[in-house]
PDB file of N, CA and C in Angstrom:
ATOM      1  N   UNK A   1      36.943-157.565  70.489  1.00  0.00           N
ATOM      2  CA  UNK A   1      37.682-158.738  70.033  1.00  0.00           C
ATOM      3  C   UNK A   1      38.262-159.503  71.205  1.00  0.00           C
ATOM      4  N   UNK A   2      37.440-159.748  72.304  1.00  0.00           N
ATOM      5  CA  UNK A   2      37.610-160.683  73.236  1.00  0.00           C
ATOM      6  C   UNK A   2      37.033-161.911  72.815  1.00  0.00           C
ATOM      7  N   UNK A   3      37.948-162.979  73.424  1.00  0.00           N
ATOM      8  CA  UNK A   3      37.552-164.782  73.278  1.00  0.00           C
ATOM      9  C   UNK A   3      37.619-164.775  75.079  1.00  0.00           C
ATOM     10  N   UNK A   4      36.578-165.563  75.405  1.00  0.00           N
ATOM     11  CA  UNK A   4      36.442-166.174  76.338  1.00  0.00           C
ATOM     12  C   UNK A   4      36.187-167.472  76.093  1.00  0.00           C
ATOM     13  N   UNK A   5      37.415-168.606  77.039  1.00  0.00           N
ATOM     14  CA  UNK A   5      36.898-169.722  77.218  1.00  0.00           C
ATOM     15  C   UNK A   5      36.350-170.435  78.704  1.00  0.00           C
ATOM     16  N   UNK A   6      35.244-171.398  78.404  1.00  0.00           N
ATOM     17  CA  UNK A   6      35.159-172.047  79.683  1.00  0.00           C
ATOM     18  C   UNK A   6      35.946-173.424  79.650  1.00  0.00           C
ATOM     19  N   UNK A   7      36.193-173.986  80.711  1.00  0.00           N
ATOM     20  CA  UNK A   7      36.832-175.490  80.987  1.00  0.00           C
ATOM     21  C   UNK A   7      36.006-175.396  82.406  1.00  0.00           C
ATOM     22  N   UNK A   8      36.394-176.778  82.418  1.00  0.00           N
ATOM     23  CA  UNK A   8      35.743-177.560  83.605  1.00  0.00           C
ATOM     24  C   UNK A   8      34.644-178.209  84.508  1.00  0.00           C
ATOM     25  N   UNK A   9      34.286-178.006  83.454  1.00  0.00           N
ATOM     26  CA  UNK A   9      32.638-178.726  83.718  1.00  0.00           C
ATOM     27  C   UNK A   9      32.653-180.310  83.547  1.00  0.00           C
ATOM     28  N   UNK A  10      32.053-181.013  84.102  1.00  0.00           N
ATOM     29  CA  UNK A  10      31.501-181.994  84.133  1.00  0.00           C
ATOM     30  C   UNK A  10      30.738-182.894  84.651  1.00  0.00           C
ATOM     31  N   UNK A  11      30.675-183.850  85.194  1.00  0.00           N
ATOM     32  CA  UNK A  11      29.243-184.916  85.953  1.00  0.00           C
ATOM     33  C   UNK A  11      29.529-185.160  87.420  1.00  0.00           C
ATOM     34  N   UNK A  12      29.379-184.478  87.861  1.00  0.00           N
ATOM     35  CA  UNK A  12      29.532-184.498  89.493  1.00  0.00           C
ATOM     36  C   UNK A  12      28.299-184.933  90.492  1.00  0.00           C
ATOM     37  N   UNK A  13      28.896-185.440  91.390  1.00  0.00           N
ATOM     38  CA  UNK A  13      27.464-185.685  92.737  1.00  0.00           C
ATOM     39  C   UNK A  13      27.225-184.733  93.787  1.00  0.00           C
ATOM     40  N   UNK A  14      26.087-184.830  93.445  1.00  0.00           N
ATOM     41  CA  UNK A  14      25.631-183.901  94.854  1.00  0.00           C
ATOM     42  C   UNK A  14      26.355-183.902  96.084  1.00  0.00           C
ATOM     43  N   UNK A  15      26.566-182.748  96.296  1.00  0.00           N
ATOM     44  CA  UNK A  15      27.418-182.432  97.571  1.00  0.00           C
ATOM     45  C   UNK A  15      28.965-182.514  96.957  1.00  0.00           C
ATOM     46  N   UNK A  16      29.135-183.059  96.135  1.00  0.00           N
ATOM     47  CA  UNK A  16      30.658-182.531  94.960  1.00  0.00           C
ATOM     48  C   UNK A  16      30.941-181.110  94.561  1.00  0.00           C
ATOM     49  N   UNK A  17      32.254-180.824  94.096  1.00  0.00           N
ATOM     50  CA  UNK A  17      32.849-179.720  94.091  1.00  0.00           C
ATOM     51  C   UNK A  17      33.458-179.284  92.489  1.00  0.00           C
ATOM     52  N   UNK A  18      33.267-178.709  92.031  1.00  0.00           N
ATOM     53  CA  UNK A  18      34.080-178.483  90.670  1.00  0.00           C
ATOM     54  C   UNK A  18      34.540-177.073  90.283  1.00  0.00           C
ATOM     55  N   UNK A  19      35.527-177.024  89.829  1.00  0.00           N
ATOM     56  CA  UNK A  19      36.531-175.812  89.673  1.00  0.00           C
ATOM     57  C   UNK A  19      36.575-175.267  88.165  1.00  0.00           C
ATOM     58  N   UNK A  20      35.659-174.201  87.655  1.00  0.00           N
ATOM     59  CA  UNK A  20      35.156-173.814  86.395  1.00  0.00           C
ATOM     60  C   UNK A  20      36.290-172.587  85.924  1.00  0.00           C
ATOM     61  N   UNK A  21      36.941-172.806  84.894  1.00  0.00           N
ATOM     62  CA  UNK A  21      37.837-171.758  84.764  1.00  0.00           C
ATOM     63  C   UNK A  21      37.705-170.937  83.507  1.00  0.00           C
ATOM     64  N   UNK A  22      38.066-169.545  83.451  1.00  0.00           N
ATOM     65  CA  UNK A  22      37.768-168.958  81.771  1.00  0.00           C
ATOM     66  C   UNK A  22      38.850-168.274  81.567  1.00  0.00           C
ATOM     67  N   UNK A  23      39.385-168.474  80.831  1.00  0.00           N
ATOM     68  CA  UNK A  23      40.303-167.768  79.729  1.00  0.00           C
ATOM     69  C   UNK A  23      40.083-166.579  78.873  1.00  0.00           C
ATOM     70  N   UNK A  24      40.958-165.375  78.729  1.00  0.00           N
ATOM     71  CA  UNK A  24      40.465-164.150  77.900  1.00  0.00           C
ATOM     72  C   UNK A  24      41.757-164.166  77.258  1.00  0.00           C
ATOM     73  N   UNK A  25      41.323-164.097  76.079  1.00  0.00           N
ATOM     74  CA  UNK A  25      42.123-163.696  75.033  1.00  0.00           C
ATOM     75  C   UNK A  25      43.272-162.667  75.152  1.00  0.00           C
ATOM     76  N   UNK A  26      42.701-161.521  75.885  1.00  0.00           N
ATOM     77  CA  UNK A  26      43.471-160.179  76.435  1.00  0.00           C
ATOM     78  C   UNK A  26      43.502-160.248  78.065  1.00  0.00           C
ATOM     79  N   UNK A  27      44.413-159.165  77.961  1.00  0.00           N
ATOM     80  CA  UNK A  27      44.568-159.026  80.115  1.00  0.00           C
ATOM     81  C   UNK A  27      42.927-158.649  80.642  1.00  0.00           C
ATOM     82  N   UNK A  28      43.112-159.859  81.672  1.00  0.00           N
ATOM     83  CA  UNK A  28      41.610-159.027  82.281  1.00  0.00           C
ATOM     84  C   UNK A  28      42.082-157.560  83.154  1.00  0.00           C
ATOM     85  N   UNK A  29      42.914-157.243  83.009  1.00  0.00           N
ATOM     86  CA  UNK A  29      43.151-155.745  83.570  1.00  0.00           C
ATOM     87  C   UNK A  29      42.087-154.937  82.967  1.00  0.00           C
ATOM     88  N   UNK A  30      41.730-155.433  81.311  1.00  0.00           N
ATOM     89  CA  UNK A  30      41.531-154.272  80.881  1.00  0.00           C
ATOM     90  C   UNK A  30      39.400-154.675  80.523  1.00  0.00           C
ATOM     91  N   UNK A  31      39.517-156.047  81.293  1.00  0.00           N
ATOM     92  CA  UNK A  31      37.627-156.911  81.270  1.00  0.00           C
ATOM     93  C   UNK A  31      37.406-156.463  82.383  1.00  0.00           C
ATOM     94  N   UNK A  32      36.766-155.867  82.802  1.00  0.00           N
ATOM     95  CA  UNK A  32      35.522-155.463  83.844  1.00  0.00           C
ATOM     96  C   UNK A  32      33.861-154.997  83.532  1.00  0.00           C
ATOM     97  N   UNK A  33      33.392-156.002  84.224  1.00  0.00           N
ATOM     98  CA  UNK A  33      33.475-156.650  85.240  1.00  0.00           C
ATOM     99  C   UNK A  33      33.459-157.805  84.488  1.00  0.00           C
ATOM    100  N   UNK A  34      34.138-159.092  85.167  1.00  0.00           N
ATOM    101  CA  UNK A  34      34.125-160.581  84.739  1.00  0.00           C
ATOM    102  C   UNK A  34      32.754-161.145  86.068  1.00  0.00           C
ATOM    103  N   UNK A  35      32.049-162.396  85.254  1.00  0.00           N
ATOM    104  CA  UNK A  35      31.050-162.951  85.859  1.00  0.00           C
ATOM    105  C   UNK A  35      30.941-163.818  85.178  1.00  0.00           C
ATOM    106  N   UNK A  36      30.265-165.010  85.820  1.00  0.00           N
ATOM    107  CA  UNK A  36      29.520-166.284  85.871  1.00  0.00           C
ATOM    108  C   UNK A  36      27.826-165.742  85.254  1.00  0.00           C
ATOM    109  N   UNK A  37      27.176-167.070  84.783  1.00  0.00           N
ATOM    110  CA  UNK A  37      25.880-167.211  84.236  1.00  0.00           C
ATOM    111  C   UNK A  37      26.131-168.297  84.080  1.00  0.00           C
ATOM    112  N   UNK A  38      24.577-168.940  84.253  1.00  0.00           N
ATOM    113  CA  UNK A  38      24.003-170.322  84.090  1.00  0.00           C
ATOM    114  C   UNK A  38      22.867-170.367  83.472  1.00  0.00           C
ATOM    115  N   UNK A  39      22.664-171.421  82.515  1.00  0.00           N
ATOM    116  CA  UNK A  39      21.374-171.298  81.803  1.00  0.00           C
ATOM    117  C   UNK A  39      21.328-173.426  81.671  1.00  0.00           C
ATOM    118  N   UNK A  40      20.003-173.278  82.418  1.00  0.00           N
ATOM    119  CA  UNK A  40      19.286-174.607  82.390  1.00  0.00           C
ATOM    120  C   UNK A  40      18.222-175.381  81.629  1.00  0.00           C
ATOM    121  N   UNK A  41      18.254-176.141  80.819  1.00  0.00           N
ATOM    122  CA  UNK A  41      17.601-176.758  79.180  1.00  0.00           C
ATOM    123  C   UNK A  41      16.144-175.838  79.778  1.00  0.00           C
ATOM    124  N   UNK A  42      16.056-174.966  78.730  1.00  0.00           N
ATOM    125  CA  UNK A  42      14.776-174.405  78.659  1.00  0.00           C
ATOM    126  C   UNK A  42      14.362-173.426  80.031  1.00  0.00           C
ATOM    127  N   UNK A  43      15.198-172.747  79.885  1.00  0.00           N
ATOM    128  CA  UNK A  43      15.307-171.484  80.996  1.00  0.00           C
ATOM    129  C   UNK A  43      15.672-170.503  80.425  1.00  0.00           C
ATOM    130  N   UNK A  44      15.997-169.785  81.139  1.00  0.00           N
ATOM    131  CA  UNK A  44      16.691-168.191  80.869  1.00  0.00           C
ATOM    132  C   UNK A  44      18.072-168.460  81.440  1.00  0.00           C
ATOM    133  N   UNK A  45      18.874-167.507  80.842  1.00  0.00           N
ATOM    134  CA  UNK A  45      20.195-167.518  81.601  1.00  0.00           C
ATOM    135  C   UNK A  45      20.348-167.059  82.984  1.00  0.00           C
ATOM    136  N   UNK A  46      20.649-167.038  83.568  1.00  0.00           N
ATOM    137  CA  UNK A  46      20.863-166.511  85.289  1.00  0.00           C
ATOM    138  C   UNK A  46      21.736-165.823  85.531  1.00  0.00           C
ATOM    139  N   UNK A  47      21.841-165.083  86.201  1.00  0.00           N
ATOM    140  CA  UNK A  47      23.189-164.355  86.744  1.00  0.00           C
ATOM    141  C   UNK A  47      23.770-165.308  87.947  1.00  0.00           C
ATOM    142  N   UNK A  48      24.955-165.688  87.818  1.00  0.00           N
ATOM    143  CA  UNK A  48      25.465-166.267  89.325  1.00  0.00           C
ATOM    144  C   UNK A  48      26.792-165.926  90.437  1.00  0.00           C
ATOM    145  N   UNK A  49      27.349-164.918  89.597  1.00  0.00           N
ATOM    146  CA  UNK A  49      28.577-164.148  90.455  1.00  0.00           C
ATOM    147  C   UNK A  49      28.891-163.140  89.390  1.00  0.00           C
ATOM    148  N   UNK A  50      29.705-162.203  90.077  1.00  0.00           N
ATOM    149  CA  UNK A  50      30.218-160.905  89.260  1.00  0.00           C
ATOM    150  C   UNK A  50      31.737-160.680  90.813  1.00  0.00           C
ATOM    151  N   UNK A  51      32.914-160.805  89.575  1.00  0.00           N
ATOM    152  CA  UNK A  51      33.943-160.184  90.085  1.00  0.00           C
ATOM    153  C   UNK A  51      34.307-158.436  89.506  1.00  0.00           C
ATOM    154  N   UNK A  52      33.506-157.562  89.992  1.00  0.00           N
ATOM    155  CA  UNK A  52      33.725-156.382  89.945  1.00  0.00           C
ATOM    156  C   UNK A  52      35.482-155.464  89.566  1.00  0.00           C
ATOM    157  N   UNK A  53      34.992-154.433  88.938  1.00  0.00           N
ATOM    158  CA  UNK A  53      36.949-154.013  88.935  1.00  0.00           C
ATOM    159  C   UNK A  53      37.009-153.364  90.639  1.00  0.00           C
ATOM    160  N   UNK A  54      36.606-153.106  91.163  1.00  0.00           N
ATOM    161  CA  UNK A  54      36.618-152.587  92.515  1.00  0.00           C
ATOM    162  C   UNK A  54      35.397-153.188  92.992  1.00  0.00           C
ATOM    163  N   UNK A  55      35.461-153.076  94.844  1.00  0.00           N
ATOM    164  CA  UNK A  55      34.745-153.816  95.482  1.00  0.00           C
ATOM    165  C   UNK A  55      34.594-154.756  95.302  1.00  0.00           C
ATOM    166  N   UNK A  56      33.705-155.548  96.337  1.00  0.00           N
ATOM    167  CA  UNK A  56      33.743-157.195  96.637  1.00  0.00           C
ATOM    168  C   UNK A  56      32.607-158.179  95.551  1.00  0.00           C
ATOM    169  N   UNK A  57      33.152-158.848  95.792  1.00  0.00           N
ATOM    170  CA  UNK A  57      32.469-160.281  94.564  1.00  0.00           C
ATOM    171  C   UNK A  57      30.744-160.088  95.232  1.00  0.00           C
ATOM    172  N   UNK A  58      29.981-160.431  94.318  1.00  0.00           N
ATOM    173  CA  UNK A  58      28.756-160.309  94.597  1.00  0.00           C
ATOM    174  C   UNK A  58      28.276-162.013  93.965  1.00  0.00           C
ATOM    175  N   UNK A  59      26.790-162.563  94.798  1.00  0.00           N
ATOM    176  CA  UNK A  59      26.360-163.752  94.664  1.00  0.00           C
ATOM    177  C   UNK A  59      25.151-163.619  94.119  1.00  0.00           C
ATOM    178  N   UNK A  60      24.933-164.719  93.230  1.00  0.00           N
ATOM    179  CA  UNK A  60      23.036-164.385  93.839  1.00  0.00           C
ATOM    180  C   UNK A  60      22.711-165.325  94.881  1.00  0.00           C
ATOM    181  N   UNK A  61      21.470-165.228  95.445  1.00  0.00           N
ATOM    182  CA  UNK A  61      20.913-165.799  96.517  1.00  0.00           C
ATOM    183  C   UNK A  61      20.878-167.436  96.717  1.00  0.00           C
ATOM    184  N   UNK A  62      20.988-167.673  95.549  1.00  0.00           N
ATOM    185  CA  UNK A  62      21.264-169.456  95.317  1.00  0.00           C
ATOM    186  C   UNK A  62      22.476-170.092  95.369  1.00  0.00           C
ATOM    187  N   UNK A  63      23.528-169.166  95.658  1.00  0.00           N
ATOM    188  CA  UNK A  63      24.741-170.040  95.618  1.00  0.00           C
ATOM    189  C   UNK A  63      25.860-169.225  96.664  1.00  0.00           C
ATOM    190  N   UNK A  64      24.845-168.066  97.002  1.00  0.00           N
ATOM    191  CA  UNK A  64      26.231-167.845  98.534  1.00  0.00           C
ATOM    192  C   UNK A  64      26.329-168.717  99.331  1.00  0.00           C
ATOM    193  N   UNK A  65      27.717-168.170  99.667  1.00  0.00           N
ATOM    194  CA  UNK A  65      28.075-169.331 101.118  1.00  0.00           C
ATOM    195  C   UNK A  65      28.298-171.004  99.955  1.00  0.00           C
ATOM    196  N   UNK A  66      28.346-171.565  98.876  1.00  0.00           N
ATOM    197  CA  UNK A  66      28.692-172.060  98.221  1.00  0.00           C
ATOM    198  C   UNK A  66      30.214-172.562  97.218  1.00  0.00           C
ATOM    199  N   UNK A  67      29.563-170.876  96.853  1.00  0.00           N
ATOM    200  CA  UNK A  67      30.456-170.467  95.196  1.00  0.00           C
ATOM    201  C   UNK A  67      30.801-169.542  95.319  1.00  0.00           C
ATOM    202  N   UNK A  68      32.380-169.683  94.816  1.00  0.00           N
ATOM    203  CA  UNK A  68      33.616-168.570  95.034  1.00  0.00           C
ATOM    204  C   UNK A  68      34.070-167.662  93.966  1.00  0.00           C
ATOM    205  N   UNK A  69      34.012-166.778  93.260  1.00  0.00           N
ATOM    206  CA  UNK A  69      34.770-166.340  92.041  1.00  0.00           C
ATOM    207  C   UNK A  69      35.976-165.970  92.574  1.00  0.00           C
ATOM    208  N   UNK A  70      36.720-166.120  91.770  1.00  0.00           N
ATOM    209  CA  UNK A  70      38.202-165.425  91.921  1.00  0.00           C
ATOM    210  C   UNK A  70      39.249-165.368  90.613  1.00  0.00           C
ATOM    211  N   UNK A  71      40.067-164.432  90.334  1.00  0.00           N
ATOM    212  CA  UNK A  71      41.157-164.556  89.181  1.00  0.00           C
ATOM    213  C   UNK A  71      42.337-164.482  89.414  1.00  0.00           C
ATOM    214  N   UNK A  72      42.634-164.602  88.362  1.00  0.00           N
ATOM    215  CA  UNK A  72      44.473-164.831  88.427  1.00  0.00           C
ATOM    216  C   UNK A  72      44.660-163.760  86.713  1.00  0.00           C
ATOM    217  N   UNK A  73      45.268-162.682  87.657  1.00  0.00           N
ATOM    218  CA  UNK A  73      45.572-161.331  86.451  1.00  0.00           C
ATOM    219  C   UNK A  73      46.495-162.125  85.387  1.00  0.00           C
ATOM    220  N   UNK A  74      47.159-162.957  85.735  1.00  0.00           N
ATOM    221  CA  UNK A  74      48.504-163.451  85.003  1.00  0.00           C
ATOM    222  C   UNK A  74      48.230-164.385  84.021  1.00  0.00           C
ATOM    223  N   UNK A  75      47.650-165.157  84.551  1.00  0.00           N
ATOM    224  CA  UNK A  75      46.710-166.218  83.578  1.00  0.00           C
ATOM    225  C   UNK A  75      45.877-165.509  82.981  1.00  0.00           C
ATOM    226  N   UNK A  76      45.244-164.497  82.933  1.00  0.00           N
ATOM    227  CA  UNK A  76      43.705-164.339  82.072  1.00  0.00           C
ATOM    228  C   UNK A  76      42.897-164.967  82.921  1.00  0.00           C
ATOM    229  N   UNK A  77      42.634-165.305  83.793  1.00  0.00           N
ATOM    230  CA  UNK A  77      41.669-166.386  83.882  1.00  0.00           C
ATOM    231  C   UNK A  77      41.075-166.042  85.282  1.00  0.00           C
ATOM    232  N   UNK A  78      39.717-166.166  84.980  1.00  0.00           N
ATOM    233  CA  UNK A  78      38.586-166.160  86.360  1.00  0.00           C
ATOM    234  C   UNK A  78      37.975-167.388  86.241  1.00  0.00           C
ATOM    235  N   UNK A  79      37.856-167.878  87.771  1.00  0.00           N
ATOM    236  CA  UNK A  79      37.399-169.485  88.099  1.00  0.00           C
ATOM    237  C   UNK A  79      36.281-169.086  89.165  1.00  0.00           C
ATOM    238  N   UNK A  80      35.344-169.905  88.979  1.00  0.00           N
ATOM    239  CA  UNK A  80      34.167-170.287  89.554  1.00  0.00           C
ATOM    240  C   UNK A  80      34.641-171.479  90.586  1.00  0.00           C
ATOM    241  N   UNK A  81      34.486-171.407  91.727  1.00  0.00           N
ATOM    242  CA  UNK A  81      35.007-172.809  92.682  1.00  0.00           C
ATOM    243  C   UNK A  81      33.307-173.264  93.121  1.00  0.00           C
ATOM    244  N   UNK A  82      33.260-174.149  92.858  1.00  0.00           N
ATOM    245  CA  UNK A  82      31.440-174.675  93.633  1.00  0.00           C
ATOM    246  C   UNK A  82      31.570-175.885  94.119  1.00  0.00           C
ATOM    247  N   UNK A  83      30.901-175.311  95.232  1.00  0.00           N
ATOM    248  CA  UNK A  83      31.146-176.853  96.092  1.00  0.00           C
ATOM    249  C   UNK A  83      30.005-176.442  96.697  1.00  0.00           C
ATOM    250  N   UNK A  84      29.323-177.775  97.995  1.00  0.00           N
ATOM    251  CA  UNK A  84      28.338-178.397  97.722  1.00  0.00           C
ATOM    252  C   UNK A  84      27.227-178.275  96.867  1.00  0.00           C
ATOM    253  N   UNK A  85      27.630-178.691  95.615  1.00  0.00           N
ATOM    254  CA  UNK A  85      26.849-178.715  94.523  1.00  0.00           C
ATOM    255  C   UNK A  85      25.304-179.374  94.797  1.00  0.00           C
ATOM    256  N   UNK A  86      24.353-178.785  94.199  1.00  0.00           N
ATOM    257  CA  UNK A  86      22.889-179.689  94.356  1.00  0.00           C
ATOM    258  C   UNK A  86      22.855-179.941  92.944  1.00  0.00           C
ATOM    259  N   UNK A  87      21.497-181.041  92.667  1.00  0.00           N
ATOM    260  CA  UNK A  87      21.198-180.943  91.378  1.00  0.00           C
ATOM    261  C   UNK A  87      20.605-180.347  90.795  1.00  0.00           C
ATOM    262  N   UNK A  88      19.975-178.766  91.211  1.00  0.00           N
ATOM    263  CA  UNK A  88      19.178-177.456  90.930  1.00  0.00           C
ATOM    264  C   UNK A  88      20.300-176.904  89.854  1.00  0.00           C
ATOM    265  N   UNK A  89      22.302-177.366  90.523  1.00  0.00           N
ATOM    266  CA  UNK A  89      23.141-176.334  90.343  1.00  0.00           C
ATOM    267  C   UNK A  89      23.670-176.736  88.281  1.00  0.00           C
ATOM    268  N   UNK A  90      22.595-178.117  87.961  1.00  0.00           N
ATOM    269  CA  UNK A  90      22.908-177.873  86.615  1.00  0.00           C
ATOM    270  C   UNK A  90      22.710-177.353  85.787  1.00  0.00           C
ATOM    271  N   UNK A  91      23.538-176.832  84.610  1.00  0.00           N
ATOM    272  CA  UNK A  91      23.077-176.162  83.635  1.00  0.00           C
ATOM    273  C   UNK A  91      24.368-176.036  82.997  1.00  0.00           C
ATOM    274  N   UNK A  92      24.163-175.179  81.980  1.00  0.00           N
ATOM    275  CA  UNK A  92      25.510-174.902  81.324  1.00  0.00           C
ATOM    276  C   UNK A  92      25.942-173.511  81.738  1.00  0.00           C
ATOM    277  N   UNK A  93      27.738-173.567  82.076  1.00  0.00           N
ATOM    278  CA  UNK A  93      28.092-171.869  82.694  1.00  0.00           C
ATOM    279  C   UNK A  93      28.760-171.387  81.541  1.00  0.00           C
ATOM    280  N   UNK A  94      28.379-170.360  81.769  1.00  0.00           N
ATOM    281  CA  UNK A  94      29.136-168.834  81.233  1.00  0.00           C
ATOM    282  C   UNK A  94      30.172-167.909  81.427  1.00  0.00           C
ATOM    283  N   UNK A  95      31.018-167.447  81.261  1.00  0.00           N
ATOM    284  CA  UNK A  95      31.695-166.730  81.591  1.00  0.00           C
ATOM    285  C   UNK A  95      31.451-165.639  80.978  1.00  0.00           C
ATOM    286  N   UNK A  96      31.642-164.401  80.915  1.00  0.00           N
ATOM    287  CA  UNK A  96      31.080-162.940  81.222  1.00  0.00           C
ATOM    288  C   UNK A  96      31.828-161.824  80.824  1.00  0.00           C
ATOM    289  N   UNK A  97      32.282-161.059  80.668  1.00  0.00           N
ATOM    290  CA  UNK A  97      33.250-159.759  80.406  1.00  0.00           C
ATOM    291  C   UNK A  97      33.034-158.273  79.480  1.00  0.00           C
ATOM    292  N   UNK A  98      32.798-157.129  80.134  1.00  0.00           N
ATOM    293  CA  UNK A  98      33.010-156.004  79.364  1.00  0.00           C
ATOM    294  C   UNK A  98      34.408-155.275  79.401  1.00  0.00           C
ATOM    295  N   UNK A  99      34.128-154.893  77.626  1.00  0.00           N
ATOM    296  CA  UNK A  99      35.621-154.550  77.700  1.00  0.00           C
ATOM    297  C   UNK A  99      35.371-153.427  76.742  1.00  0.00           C
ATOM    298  N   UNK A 100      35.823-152.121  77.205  1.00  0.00           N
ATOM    299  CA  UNK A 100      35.511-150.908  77.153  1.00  0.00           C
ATOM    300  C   UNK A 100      34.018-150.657  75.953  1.00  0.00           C
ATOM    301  N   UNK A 101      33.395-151.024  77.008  1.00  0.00           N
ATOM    302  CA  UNK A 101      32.113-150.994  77.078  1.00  0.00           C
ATOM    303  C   UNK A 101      31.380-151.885  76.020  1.00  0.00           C
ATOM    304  N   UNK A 102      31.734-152.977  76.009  1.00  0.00           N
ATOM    305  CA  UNK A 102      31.719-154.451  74.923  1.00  0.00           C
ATOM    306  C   UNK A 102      31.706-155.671  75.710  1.00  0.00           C
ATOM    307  N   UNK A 103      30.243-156.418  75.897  1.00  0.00           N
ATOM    308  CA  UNK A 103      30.497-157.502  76.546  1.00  0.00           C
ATOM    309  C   UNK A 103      30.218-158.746  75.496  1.00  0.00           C
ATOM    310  N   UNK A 104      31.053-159.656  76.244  1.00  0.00           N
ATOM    311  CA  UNK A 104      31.439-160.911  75.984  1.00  0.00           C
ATOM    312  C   UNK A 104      31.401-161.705  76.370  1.00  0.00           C
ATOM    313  N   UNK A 105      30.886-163.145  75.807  1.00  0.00           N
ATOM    314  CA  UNK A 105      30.694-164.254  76.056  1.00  0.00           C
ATOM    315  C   UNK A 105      31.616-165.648  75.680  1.00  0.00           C
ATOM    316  N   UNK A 106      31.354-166.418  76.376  1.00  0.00           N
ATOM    317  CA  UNK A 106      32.279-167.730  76.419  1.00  0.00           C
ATOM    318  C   UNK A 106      31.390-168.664  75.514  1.00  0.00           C
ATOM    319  N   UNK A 107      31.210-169.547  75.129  1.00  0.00           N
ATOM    320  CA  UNK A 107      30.584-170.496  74.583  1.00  0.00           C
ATOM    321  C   UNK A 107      30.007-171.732  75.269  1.00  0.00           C
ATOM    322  N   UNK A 108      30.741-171.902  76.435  1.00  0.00           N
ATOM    323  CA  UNK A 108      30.071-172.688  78.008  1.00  0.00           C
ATOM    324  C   UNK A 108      30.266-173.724  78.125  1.00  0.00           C
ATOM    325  N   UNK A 109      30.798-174.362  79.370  1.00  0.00           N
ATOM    326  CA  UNK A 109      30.406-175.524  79.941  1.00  0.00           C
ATOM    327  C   UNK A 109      30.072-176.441  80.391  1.00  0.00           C
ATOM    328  N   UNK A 110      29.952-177.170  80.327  1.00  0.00           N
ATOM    329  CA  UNK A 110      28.345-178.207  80.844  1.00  0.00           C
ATOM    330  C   UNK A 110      28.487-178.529  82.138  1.00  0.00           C
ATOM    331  N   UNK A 111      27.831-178.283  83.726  1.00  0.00           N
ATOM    332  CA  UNK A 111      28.265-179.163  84.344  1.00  0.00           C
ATOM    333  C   UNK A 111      26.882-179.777  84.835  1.00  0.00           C
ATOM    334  N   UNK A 112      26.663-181.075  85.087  1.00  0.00           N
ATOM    335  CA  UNK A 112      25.485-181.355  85.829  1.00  0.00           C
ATOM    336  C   UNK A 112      25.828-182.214  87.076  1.00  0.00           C
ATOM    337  N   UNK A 113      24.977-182.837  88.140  1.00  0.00           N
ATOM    338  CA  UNK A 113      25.053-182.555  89.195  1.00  0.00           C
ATOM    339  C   UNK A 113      24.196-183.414  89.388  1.00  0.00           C
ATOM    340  N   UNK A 114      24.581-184.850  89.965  1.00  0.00           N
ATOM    341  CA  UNK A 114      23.662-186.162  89.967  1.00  0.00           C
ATOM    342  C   UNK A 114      23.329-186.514  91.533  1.00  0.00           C
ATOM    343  N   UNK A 115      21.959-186.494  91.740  1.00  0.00           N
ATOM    344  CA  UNK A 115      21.403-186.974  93.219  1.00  0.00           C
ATOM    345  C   UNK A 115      21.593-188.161  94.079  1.00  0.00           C
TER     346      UNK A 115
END
C-alpha cells in the first residue's frame, strides 16, 4: 500500500536541466531500493538510476556523468536532477520502490526534450 508520485516533468531544450521529484506515501526508510525508469512512445521501459538502501547510486550507461538521484528521508521524496538533457532523454519517468518485498510504481511524468 505504497503511492508514489512523480512531479516535474516538462518541455525543456536540449542541453536544459529539470528536477523530477517522487513522493511516497510512507517513510522511504522503510522503500528500498527507490529508482528512476523511462519508457519512450513505443519502447520498453528502461532502467535509469537506483538509489540503493546501502552503497552508492548506480547509472545506466546513458545518463552518467548527467543524472543525479538523491532523497530527502523527511520529505518522502527521491529526485532525479538531469541536466544536459538530449532529445534521446524523452520519455515518460518513473519512479520505483520495494517495500518489504512489494514493488511500486508512480504513474509518471512526461518530460521531453526539444533540439
Amino acid at each position: 500500500q505504497v503511492q508514489l508520485m512523480e512531479s516535474g516533468g516538462g518541455l525543456v531544450q536540449a542541453g536544459g536541466s529539470l528536477r523530477l521529484s517522487c513522493v511516497a506515501s510512507e517513510s522511504i526508510f522503510s522503500i528500498s531500493p527507490l529508482g528512476w525508469y523511462h519508457q519512450a512512445p513505443g519502447s520498453q521501459r528502461e532502467w535509469v538510476a537506483t538509489f540503493p538502501r546501502i552503497g552508492t547510486t548506480n547509472y545506466a550507461d546513458s545518463v552518467k556523468g548527467r543524472f543525479t538521484i538523491s532523497r530527502d528521508n523527511a520529505k518522502n521524496t527521491v529526485y532525479l536532477q538531469m541536466n544536459s538533457l538530449k532529445p534521446e532523454d524523452t520519455a515518460v519517468y518513473y519512479c520505483n520502490g520495494v517495500r518489504y518485498g512489494r514493488e511500486y510504481w508512480g504513474q509518471g511524468t512526461q518530460v521531453t526534450v526539444s533540439s
